[in-house]
C-alpha atoms as a PDB file:
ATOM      1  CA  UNK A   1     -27.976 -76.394 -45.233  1.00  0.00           C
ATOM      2  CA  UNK A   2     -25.790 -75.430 -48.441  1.00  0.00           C
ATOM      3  CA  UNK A   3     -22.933 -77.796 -48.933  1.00  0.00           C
ATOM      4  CA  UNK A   4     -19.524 -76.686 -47.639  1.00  0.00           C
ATOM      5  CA  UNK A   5     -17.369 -74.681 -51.043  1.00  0.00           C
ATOM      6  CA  UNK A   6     -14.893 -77.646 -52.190  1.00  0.00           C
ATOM      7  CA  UNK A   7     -10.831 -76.348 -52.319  1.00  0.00           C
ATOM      8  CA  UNK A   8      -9.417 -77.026 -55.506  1.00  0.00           C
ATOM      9  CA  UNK A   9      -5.747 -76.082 -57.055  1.00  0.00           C
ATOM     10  CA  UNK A  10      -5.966 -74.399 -60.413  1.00  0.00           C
ATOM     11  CA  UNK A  11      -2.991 -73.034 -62.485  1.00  0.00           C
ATOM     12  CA  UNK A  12      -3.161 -70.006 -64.270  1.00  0.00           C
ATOM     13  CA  UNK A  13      -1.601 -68.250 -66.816  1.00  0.00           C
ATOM     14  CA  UNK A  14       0.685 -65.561 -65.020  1.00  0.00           C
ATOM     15  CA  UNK A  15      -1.369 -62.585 -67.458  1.00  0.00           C
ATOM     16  CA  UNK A  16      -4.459 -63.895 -66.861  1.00  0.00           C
ATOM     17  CA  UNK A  17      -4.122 -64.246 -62.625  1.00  0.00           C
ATOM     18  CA  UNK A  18      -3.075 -60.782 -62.585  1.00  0.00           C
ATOM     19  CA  UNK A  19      -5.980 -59.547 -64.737  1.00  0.00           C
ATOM     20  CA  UNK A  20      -7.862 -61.476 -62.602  1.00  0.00           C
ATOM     21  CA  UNK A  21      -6.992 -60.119 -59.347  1.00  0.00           C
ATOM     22  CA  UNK A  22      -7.384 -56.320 -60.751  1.00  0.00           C
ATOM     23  CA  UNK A  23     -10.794 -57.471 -61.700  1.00  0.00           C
ATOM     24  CA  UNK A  24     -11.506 -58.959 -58.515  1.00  0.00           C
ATOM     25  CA  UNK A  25     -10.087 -56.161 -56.307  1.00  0.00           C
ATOM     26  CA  UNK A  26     -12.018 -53.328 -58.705  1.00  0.00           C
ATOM     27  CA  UNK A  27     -15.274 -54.904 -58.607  1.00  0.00           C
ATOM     28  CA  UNK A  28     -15.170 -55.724 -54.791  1.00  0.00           C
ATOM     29  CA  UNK A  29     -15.246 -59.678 -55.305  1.00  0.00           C
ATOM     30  CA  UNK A  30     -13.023 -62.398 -54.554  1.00  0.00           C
ATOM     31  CA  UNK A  31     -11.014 -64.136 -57.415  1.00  0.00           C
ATOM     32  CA  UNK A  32     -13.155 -67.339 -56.151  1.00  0.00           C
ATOM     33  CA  UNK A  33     -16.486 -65.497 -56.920  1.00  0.00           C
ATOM     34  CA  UNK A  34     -15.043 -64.928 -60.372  1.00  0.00           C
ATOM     35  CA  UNK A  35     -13.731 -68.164 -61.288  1.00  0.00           C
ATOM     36  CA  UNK A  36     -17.145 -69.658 -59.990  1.00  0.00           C
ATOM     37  CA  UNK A  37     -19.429 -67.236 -62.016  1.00  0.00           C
ATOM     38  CA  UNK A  38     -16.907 -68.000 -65.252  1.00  0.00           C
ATOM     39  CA  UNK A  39     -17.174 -71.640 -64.928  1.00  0.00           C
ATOM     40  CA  UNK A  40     -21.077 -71.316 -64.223  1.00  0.00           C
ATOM     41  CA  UNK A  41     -21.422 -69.228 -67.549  1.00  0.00           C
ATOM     42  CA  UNK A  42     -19.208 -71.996 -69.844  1.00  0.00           C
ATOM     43  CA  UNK A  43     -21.643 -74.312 -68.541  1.00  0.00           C
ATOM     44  CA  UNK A  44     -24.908 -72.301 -69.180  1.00  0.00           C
ATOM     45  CA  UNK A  45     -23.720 -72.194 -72.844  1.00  0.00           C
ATOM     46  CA  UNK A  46     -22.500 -75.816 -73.045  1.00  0.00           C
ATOM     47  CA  UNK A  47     -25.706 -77.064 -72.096  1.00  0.00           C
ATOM     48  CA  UNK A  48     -27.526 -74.016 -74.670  1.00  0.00           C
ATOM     49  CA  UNK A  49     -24.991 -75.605 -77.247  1.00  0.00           C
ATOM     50  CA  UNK A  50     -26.841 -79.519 -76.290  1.00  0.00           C
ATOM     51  CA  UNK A  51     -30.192 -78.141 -76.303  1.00  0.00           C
ATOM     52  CA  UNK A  52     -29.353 -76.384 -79.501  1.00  0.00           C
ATOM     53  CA  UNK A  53     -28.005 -79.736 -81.069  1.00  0.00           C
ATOM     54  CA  UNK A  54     -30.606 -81.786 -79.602  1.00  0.00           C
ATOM     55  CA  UNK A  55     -33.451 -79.820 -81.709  1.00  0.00           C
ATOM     56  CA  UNK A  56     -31.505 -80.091 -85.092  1.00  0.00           C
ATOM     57  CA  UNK A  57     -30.710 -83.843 -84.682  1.00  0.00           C
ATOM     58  CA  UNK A  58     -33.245 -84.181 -87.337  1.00  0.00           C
ATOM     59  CA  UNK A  59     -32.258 -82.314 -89.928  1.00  0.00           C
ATOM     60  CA  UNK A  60     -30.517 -83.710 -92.700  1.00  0.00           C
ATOM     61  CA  UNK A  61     -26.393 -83.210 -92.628  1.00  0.00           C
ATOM     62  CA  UNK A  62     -24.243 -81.535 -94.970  1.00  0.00           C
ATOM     63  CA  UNK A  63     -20.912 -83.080 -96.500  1.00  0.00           C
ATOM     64  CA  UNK A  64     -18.160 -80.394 -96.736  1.00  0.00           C
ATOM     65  CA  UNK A  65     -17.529 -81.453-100.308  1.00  0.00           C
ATOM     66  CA  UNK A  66     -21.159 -81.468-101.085  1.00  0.00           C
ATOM     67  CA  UNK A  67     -21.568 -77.962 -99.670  1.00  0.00           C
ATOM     68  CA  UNK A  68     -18.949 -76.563-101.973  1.00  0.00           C
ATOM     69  CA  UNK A  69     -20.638 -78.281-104.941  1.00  0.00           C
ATOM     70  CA  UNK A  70     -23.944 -76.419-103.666  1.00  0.00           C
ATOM     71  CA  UNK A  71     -22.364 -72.838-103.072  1.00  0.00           C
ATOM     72  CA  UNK A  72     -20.632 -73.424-106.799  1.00  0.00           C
ATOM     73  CA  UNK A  73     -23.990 -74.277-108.427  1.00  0.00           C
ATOM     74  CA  UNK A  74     -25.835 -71.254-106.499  1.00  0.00           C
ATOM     75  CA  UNK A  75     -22.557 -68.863-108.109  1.00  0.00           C
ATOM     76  CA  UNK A  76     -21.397 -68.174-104.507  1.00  0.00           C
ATOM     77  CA  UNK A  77     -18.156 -69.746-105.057  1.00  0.00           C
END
């Protein structure tokens, strides 16, 4: 049995809440469904932004400083 949906009191930009209720009444969807499939998606790409970081934890880092010493060597600055 799925768990019961949790309540939860969110405050929204006034633009943004109407926006979002156009795009919930044209699409046929509550403003819930939205908000859900948002939060769902920021998620997805936090945890593709971990996995990405997580696979270049090996590779050697980068000062700032020493990067604009490289691109001025290489002409690119």
């Amino acid at each position: 049995m799925p768990e019961p949906l949790k309540r939860a009191t969110i405050y929204l930009d006034p633009a943004l809440h109407r926006a979002l209720r156009l795009k919930a009444a044209s699409s046929n969807r509550t403003v819930s469904d939205l908000v859900n499939e948002a939060v769902r998606q920021s998620l997805r790409e936090d945890q593709e932004d971990l996995a990405a970081f997580a696979e270049r934890v090996a590779e050697p880092t980068m000062s700032y400083e020493a990067l604009l010493e490289d691109l001025k060597a290489h002409g690119k600055l």
